[in-house]
Structure formats: C-alpha cells, structure tokens
C-alpha atoms as a PDB file:
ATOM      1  CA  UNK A   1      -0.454   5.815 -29.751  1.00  0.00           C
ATOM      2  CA  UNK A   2       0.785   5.270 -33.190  1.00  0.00           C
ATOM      3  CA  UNK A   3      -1.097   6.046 -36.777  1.00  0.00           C
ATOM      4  CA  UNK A   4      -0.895   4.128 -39.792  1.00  0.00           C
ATOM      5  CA  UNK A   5      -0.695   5.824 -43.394  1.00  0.00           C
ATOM      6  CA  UNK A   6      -4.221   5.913 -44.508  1.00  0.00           C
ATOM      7  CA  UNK A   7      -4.713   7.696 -41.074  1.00  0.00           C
ATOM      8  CA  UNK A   8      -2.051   9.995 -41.687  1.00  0.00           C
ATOM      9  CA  UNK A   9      -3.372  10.457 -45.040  1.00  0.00           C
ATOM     10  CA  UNK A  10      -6.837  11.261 -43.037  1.00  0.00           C
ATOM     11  CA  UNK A  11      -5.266  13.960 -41.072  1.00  0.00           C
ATOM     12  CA  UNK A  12      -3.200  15.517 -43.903  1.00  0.00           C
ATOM     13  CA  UNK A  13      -6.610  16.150 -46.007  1.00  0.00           C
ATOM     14  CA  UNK A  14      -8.229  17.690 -42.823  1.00  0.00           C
ATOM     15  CA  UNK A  15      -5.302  20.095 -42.084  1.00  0.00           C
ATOM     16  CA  UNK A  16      -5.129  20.973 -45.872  1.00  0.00           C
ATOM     17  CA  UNK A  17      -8.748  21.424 -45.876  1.00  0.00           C
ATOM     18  CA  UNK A  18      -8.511  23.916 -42.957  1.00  0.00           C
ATOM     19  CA  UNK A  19      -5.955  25.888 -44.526  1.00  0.00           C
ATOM     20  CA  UNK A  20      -8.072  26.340 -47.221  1.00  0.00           C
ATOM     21  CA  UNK A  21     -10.244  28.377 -44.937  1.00  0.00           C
ATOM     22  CA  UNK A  22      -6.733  29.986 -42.721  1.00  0.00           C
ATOM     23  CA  UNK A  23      -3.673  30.003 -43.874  1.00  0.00           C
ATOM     24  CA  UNK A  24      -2.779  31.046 -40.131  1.00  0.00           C
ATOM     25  CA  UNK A  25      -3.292  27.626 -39.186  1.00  0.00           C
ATOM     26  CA  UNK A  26      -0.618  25.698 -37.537  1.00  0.00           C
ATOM     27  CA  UNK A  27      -0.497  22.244 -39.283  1.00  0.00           C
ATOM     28  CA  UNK A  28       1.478  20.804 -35.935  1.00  0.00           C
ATOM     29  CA  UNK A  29      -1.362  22.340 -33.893  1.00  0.00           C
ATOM     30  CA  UNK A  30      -4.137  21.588 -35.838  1.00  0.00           C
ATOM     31  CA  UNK A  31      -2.942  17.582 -35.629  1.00  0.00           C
ATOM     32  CA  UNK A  32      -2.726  18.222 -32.171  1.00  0.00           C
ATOM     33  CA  UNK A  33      -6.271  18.610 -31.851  1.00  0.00           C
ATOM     34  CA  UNK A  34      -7.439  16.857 -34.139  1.00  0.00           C
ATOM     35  CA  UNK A  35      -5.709  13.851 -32.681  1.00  0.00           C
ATOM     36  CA  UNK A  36      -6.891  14.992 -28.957  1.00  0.00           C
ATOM     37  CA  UNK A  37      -2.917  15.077 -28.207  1.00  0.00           C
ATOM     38  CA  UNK A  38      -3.213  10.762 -28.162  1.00  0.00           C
ATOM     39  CA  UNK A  39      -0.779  10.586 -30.787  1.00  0.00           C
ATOM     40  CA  UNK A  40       2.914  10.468 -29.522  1.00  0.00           C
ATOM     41  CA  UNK A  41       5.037  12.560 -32.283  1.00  0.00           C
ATOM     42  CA  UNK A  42       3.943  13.875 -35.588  1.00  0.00           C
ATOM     43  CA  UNK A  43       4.659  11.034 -38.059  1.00  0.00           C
ATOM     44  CA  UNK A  44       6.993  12.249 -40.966  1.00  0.00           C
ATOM     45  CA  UNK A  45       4.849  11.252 -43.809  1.00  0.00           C
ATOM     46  CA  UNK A  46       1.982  13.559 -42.168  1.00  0.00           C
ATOM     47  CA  UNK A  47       4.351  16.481 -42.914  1.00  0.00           C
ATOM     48  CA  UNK A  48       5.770  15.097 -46.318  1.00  0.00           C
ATOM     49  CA  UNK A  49       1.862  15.272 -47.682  1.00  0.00           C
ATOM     50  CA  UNK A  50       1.314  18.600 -46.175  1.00  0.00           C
ATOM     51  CA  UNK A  51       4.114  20.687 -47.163  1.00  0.00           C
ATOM     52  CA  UNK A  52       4.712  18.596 -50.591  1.00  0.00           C
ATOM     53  CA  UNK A  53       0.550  19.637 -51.129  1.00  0.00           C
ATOM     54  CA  UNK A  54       1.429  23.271 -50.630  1.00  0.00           C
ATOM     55  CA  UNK A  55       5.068  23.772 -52.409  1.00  0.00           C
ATOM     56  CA  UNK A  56       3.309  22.037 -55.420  1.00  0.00           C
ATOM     57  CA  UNK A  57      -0.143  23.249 -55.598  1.00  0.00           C
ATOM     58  CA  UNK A  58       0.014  25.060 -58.769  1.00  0.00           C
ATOM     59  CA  UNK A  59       1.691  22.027 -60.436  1.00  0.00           C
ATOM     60  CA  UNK A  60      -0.281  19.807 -59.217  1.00  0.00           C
ATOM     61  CA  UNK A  61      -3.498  21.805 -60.364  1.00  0.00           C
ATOM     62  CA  UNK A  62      -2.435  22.518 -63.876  1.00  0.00           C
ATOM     63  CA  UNK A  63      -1.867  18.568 -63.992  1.00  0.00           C
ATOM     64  CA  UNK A  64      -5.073  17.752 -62.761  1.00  0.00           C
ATOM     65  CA  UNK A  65      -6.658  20.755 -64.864  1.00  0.00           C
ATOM     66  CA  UNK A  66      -5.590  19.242 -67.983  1.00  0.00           C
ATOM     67  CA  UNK A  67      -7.769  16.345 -67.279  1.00  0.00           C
ATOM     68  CA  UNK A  68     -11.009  18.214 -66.618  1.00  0.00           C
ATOM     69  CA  UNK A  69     -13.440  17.912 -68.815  1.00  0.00           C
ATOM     70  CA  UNK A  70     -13.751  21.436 -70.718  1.00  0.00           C
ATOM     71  CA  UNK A  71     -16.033  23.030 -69.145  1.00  0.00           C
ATOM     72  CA  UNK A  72     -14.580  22.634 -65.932  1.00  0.00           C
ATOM     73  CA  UNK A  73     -11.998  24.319 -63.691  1.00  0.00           C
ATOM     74  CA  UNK A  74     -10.174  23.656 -60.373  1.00  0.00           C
ATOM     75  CA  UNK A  75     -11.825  26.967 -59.009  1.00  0.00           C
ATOM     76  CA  UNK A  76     -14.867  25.003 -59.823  1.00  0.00           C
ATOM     77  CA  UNK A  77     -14.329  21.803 -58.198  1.00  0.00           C
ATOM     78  CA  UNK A  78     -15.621  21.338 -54.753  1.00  0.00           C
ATOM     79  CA  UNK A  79     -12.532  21.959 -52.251  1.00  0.00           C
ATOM     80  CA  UNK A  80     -12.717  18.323 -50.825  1.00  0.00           C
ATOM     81  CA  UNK A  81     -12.500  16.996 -53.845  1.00  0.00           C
ATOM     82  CA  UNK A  82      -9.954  19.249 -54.900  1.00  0.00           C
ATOM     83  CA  UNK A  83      -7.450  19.021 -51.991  1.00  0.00           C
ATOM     84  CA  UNK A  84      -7.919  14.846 -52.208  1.00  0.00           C
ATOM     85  CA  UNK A  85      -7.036  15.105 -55.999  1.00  0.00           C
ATOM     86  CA  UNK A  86      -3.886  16.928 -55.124  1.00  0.00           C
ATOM     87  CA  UNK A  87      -2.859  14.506 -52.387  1.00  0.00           C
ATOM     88  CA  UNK A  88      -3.260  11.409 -54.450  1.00  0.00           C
ATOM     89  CA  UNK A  89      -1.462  13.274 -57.754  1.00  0.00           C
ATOM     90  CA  UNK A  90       1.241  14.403 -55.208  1.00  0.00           C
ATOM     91  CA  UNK A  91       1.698  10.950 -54.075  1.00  0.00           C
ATOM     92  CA  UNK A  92       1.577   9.775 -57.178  1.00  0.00           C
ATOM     93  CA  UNK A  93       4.253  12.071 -58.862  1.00  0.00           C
ATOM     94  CA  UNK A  94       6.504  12.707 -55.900  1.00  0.00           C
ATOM     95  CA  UNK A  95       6.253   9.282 -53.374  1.00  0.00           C
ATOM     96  CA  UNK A  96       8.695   6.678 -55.240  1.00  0.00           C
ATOM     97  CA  UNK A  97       7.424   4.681 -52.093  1.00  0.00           C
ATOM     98  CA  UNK A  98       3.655   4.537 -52.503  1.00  0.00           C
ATOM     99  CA  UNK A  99       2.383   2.469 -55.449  1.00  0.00           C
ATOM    100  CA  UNK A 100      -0.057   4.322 -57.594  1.00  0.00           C
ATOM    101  CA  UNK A 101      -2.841   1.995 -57.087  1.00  0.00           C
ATOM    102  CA  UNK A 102      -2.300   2.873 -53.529  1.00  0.00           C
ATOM    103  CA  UNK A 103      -2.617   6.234 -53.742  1.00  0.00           C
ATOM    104  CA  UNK A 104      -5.683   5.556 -55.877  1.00  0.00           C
ATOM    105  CA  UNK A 105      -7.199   3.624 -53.644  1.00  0.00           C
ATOM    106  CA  UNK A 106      -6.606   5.816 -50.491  1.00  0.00           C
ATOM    107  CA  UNK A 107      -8.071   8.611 -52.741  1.00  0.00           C
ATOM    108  CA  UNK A 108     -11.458   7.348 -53.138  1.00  0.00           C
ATOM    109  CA  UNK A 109     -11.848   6.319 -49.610  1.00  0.00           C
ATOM    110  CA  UNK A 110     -11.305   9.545 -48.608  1.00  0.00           C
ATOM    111  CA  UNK A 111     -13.845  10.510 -50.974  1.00  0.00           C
ATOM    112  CA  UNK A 112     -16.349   8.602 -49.727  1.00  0.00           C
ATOM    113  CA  UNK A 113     -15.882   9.688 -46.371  1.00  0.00           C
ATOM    114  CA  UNK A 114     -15.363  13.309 -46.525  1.00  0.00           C
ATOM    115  CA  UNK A 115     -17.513  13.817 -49.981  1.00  0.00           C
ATOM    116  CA  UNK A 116     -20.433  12.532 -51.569  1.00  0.00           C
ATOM    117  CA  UNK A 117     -21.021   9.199 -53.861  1.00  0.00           C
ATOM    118  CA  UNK A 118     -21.152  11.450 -57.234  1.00  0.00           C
ATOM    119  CA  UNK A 119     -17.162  12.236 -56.432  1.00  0.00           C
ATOM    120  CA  UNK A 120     -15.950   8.778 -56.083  1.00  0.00           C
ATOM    121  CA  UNK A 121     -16.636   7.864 -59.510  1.00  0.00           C
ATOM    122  CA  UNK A 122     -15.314  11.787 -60.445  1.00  0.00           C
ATOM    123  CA  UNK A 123     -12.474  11.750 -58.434  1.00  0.00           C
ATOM    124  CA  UNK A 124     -11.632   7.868 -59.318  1.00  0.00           C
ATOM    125  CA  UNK A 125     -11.623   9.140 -63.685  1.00  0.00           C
ATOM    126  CA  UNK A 126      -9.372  11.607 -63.170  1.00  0.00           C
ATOM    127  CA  UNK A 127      -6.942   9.755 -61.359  1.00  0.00           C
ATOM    128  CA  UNK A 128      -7.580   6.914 -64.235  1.00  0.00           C
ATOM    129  CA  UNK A 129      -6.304   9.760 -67.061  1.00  0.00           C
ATOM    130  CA  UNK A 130      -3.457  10.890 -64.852  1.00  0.00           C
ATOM    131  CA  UNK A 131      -1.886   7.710 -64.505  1.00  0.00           C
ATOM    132  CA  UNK A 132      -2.628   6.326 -68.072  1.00  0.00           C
END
C-alpha cells in the first residue's frame, strides 16, 4: 500500500511527537507500527521531514520564536503545536517543491486533528507572519 503526502506528513508529526518523549525511538520502527507494517517501503519525503525537523530544530525555533507574541516562548507552547509549527516552517524554508500555501494548509489540518480549535487560528497567525 502506498501513502500520499499529507499522510506522510501525518506520520512524520507522530514520530516527531514521540521523540519528544524518547529520543531512543527508531523513526523506521516507529512507522512500522504505526502503519501496522501495510505500507510497502518508507516513502523518502517521510524521512526528509523527520531528519530536516531534527538537524534544524534550533533554527527553526528561533524563527518561529521571533513571531511569538512577547510573552510567549517555544518552551511554552504546547508540543503538538510546536512540532507542527516546525514541520510547516521546515517545509516552508527548506522544500523548493511544496508551495507555501501548501504547507500552510497541511499545517492547520494537522492542527485540528491532533490539537484543539484555539490552535488552528494560533498556529494559522504565525505561519501568516512567517511567510509575510
């Protein structure tokens, strides 16, 4: 069985979510189960997003730091929300090949489904100031 991108995008958020939580994880096994081994080969972009996440999580949190409002921090920010932010700023910054309305759009429906209807309209503003 094959996966389209916004699935992909699903299972990147989930892995990064779990490493949050253990860094011992195994981003190859973790897909593995979390695609009950029906998936045929780990699709490419799954890995781009994962590993491009990681080797640029401190750039990609000062950028989306410096469009917090004051008072607020990435420590603060719930981790869901935090860990979509950086996939849709990583895709954003680094992935020539997705559009940024894509990536905006593919942000905040991961939002909805992994976070609650307060953080769509959070998560959709700072996008908004990144890409002005």
């Amino acid at each position: 069985m094959k996966i389209n991108r916004h699935q992909t995008r699903e299972l990147a958020f989930q892995t990064l979510f779990a490493l949050e939580s253990n860094q011992e994880t195994q981003p190859q096994a973790l897909f593995d189960e979390l695609t009950a081994g029906q998936v045929d080969e780990l699709p490419p972009y799954f890995t781009t997003l994962v590993t491009g996440v990681q080797q640029h999580a401190t750039e990609l949190n000062e950028l989306i730091q410096t469009h917090l409002a004051a008072k607020w921090t990435v420590d603060r920010l719930n981790k869901a929300d935090l860990i979509i932010l950086q996939l849709a700023v990583y895709e954003i910054k680094f992935s020539e090949q997705v559009p940024r309305n894509v990536a905006i759009n593919e942000a905040l429906e991961l939002t909805k489904q992994f976070s609650d209807d307060q953080a769509t309209n959070f998560v959709n503003a700072v996008l908004d100031q990144i890409t002005e």
